[in-house]
N, C-alpha and C. Protein backbone atom coordinates (compact mmCIF):
# COMPACT_ATOMS: atom_id res chain seq x y z
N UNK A 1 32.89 -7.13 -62.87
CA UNK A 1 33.83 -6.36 -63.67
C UNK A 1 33.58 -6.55 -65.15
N UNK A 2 33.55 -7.86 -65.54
CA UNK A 2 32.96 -8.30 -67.18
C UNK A 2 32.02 -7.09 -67.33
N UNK A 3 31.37 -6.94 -66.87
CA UNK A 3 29.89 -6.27 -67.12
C UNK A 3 29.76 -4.78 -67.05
N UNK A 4 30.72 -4.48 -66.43
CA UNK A 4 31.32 -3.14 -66.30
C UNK A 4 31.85 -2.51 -67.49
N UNK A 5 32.70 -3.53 -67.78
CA UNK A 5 33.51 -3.21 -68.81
C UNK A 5 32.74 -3.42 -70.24
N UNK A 6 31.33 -4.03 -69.94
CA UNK A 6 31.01 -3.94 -71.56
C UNK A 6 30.22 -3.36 -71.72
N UNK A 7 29.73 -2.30 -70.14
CA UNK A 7 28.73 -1.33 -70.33
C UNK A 7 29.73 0.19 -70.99
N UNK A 8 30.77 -0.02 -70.73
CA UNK A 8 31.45 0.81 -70.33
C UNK A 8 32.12 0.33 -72.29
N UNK A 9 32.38 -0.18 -72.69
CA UNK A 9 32.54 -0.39 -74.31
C UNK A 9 30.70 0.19 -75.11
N UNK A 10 30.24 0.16 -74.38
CA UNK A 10 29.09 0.05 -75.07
C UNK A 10 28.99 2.10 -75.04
N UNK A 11 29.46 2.31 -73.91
CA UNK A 11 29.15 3.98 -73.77
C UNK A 11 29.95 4.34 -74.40
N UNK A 12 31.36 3.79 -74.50
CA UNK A 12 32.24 4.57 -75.48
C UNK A 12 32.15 4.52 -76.89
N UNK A 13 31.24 3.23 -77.31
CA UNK A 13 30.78 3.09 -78.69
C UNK A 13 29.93 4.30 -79.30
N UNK A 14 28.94 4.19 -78.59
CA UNK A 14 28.12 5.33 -78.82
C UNK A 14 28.12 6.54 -78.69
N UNK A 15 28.76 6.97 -77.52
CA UNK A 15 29.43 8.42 -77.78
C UNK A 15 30.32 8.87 -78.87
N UNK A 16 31.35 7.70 -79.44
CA UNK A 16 32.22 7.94 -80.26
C UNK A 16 31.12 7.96 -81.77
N UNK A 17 30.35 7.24 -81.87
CA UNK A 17 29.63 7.46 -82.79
C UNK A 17 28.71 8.90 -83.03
N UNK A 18 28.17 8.78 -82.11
CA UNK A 18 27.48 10.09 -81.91
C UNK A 18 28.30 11.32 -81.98
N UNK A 19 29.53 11.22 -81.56
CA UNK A 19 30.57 12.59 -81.86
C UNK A 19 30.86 12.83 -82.94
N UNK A 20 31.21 11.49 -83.80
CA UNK A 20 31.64 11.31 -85.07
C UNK A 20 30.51 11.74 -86.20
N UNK A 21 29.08 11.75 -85.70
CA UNK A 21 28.36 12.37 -86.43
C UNK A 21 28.04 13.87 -86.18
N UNK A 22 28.30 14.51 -84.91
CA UNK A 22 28.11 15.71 -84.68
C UNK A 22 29.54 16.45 -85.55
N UNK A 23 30.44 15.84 -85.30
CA UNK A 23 31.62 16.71 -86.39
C UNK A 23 31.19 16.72 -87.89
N UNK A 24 30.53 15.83 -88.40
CA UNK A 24 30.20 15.41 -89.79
C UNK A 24 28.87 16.58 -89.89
N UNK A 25 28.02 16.69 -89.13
CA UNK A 25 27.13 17.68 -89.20
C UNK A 25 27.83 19.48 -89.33
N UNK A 26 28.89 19.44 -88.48
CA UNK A 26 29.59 20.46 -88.84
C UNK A 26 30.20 21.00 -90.07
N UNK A 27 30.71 19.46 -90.27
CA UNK A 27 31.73 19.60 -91.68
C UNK A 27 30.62 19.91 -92.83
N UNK A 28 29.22 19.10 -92.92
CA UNK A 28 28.19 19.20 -93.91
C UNK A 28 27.64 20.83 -93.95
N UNK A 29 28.01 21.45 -93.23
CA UNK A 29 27.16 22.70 -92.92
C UNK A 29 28.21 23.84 -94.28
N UNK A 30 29.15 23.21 -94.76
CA UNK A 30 30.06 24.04 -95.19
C UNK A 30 29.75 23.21 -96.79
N UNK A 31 29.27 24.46 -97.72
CA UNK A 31 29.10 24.18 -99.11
C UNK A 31 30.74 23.42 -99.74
N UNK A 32 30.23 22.00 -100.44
CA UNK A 32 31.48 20.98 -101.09
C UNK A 32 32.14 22.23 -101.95
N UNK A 33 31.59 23.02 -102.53
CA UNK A 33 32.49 23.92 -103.44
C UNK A 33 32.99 24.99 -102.79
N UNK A 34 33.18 25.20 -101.31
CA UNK A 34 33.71 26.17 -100.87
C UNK A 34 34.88 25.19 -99.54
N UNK A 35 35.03 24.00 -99.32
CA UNK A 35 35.49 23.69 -98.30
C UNK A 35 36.97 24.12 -98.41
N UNK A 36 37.93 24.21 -99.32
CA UNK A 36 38.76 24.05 -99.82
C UNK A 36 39.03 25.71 -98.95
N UNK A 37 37.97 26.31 -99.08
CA UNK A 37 38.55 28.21 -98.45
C UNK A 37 38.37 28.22 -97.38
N UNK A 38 37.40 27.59 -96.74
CA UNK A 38 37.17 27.81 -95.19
C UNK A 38 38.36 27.17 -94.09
N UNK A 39 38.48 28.21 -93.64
CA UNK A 39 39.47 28.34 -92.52
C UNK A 39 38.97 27.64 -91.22
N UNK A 40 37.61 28.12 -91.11
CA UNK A 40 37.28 28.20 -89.49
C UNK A 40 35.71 27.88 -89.37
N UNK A 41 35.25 27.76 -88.48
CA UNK A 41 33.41 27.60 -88.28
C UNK A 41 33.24 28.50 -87.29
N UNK A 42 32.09 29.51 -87.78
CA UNK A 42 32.19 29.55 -86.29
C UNK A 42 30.59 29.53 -85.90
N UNK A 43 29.91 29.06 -84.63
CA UNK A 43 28.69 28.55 -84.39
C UNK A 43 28.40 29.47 -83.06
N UNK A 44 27.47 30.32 -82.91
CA UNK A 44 27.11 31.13 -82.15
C UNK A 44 25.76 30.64 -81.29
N UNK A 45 25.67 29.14 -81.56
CA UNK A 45 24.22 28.81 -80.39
C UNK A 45 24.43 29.52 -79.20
N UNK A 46 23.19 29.79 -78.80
CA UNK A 46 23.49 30.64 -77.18
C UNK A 46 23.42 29.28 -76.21
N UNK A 47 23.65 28.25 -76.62
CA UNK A 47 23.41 26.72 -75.86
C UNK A 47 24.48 26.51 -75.11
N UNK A 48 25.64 26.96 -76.46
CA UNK A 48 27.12 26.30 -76.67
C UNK A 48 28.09 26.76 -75.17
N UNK A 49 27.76 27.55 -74.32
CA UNK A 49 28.23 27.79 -73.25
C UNK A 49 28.49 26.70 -72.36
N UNK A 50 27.39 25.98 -72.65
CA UNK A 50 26.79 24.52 -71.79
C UNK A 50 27.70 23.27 -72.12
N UNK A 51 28.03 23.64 -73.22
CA UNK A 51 28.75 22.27 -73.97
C UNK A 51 30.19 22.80 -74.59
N UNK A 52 30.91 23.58 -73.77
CA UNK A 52 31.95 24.20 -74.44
C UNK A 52 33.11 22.85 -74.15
N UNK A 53 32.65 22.31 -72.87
CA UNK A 53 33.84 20.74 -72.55
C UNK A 53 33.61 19.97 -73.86
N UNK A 54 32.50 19.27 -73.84
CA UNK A 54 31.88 18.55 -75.54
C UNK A 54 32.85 18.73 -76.35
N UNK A 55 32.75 20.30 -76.78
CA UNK A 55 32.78 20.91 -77.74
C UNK A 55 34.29 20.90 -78.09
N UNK A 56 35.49 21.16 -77.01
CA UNK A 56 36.45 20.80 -76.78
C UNK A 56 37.07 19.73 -77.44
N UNK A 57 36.17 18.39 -76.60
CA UNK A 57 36.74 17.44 -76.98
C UNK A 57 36.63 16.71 -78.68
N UNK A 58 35.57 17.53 -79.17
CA UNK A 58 35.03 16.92 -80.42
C UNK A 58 36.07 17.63 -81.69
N UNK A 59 36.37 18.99 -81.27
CA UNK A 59 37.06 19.48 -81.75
C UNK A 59 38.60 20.06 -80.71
N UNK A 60 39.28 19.75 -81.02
CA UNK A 60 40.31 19.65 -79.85
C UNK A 60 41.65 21.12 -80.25
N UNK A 61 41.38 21.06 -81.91
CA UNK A 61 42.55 22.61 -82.00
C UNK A 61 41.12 23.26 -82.05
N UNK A 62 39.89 24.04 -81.47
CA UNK A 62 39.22 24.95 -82.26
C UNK A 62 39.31 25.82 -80.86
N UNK A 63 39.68 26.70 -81.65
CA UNK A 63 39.69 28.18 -80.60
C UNK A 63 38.15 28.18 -79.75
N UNK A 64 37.82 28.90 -78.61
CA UNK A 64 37.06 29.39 -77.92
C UNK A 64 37.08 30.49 -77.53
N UNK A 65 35.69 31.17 -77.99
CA UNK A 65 36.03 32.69 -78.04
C UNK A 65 35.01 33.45 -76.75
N UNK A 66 34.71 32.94 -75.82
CA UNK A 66 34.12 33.64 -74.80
C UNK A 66 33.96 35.33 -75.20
N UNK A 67 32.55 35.78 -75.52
CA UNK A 67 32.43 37.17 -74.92
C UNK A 67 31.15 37.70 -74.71
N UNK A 68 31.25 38.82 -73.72
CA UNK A 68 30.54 39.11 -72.99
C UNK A 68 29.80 40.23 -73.34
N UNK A 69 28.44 40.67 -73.68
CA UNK A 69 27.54 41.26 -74.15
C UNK A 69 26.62 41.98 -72.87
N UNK A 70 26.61 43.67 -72.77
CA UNK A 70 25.50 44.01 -71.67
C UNK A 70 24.00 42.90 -71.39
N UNK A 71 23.91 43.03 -70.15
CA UNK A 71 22.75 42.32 -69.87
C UNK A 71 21.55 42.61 -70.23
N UNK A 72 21.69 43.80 -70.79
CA UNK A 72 20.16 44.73 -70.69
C UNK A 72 20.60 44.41 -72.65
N UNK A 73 20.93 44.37 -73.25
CA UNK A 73 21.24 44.33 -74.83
C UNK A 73 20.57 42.95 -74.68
N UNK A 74 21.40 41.75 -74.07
CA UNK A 74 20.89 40.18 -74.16
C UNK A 74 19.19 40.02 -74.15
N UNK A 75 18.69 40.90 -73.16
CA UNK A 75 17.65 40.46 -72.78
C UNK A 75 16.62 41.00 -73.72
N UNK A 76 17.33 42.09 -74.80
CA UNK A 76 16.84 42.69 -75.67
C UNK A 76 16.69 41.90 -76.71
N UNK A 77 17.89 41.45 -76.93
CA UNK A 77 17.98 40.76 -78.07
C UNK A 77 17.11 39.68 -78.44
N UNK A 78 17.43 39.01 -77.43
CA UNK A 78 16.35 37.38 -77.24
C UNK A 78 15.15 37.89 -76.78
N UNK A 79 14.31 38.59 -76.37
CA UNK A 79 13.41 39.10 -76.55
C UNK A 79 12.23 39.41 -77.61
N UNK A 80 13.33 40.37 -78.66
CA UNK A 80 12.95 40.79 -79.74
C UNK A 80 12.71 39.83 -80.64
N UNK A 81 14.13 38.88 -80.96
CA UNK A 81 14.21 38.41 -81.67
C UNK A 81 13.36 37.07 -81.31
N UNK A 82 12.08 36.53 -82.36
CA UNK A 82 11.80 35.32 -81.63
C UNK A 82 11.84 33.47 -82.31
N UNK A 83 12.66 33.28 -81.21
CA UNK A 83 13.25 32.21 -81.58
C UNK A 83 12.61 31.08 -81.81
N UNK A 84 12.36 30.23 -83.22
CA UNK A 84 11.62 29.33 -83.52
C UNK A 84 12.16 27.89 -83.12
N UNK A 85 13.52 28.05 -83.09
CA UNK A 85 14.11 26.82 -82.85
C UNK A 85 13.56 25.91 -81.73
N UNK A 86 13.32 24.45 -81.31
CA UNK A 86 12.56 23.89 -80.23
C UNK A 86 13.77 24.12 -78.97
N UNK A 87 13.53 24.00 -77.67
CA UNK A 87 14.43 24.72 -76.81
C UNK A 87 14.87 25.70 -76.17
N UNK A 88 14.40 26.87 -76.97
CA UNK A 88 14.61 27.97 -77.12
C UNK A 88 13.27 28.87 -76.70
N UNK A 89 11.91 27.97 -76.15
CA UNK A 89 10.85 28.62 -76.13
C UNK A 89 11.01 29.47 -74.60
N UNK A 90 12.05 29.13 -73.77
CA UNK A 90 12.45 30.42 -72.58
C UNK A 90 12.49 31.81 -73.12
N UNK A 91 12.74 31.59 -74.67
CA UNK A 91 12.94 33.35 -75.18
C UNK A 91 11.67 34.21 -75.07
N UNK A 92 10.89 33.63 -75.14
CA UNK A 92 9.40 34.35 -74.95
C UNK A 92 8.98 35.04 -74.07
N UNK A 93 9.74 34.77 -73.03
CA UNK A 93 9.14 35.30 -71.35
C UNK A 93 10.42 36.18 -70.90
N UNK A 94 10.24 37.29 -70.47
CA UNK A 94 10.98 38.23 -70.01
C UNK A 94 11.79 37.59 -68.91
N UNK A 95 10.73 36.98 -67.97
CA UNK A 95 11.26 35.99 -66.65
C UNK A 95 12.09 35.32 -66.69
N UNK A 96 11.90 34.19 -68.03
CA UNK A 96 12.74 33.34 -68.82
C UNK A 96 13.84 33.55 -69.52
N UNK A 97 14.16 34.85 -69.50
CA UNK A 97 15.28 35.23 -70.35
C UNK A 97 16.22 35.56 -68.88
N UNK A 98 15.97 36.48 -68.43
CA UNK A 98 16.32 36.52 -67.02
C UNK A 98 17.26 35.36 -66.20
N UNK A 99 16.10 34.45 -66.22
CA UNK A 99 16.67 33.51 -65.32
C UNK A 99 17.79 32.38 -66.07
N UNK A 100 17.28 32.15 -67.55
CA UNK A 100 18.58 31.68 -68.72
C UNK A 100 19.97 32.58 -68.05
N UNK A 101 20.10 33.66 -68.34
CA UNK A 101 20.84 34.72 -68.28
C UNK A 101 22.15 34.55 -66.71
N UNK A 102 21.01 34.23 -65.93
CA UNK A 102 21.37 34.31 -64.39
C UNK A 102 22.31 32.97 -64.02
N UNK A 103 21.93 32.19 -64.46
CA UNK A 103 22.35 29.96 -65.14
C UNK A 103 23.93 30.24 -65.68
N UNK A 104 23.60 31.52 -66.88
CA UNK A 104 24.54 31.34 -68.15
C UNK A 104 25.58 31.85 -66.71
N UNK A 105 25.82 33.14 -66.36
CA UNK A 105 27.18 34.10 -65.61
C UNK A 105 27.38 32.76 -64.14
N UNK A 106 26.33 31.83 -63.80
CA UNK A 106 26.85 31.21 -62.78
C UNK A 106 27.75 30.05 -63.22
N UNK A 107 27.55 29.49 -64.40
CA UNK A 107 28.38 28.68 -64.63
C UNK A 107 29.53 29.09 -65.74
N UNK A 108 29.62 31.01 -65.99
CA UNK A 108 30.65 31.12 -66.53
C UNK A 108 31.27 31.88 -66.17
């Protein structure tokens, strides 16, 4: 049980840390001379579906705005558009967008 419990301090250390820097990455994303106006964030990763619990908990009043875009537009979009970000190299492949796509409606 000792050992449990200090694996178990040790996970909550680091998650709490690690959260505490993912909100701070949020908050940094917003220019010091404009924080004072901003109301709201809003972050459109196509990831964020995946981590909307996370996301929840890190931010606990922030609205969630679920919506839903034709399939044939999505596959357009991410297609066209090509995504440099690392992660994101499924956008390249028609197949790959597809089967992202197919993941995203089963778990939403």
């Amino acid at each position: 049980r000792q050992v449990d419990s200090k694996v178990t301090r040790a996970i909550n250390k680091v998650t709490e840390e690690y959260s505490q820097k993912v909100v701070q990455g949020m908050h940094d994303k917003v220019p010091l001379d404009q924080i004072e106006a901003v109301d709201f964030i809003v972050d459109k990763m196509l990831f964020n579906f995946r981590n909307v619990g996370f996301i929840h908990l890190l931010f606990p009043k922030a609205k969630i705005i679920h919506t839903v875009r034709n399939f044939w537009d999505v596959l357009y979009s991410c297609y066209k558009y090509k995504f440099e970000d690392q992660g994101l190299e499924w956008s390249f492949s028609l197949d790959h967008i597809v089967n992202f796509f197919v993941m995203y409606r089963r778990l939403m």
